[in-house]
Protein backbone atom coordinates (compact mmCIF):
# COMPACT_ATOMS: atom_id res chain seq x y z
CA UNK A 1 -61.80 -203.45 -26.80
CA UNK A 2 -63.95 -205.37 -28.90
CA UNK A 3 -65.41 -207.80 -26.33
CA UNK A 4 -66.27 -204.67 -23.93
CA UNK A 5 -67.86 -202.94 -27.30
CA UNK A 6 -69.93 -205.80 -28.94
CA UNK A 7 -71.13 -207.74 -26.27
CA UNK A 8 -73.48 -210.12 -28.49
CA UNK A 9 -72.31 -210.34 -31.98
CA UNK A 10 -75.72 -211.87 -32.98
CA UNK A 11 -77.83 -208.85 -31.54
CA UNK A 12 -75.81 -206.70 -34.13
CA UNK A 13 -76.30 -209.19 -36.87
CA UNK A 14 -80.13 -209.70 -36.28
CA UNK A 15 -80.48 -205.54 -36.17
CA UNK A 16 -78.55 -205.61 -39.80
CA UNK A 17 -80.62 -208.52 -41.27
CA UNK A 18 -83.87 -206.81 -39.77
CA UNK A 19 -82.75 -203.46 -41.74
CA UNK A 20 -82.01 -205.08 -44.54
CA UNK A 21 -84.92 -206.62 -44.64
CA UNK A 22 -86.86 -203.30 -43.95
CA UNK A 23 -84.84 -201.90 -46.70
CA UNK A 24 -85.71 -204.44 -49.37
CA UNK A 25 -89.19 -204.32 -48.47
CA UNK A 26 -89.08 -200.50 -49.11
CA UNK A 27 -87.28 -200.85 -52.36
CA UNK A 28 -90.09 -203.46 -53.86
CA UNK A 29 -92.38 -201.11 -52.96
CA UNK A 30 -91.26 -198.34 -54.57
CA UNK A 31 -90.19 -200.64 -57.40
CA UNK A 32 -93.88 -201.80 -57.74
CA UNK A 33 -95.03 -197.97 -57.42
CA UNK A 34 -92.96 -197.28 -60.56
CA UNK A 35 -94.23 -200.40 -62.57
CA UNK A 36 -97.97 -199.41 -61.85
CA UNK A 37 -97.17 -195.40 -62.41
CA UNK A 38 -95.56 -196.88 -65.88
CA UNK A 39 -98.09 -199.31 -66.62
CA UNK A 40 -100.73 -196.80 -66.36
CA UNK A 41 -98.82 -193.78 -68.25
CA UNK A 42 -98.45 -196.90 -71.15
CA UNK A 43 -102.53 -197.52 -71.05
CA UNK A 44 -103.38 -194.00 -71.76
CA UNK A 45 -100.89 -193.73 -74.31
CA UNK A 46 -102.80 -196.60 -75.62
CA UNK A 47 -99.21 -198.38 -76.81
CA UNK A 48 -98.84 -200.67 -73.67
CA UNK A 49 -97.29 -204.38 -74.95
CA UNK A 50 -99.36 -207.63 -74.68
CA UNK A 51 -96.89 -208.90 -72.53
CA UNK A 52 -96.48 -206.88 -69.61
CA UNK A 53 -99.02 -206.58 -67.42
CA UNK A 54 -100.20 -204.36 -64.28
């Protein structure tokens, strides 16, 4: 059943990695969205520490 489903095991694996990867790329993006939306909210508030920075 198997063998006649999954063909290529390593087809399926490269389409998870490739999601994955699409994923994570997504997430650090939204990630860095937050940190600039924060960063700036911070700056107007004028109480933004020394060591963070944009």
């Amino acid at each position: 059943m198997f063998k006649s489903e999954f063909p290529e095991n390593s087809n399926i694996k490269t389409l998870y990695t490739q999601n994955l990867r699409r994923s994570l790329i997504k997430i650090g993006h939204v990630i860095g969205h937050v940190r600039g939306i924060i960063c700036t909210v911070l700056v107007r508030f004028g109480s933004i520490p020394k060591n963070i920075k944009p």
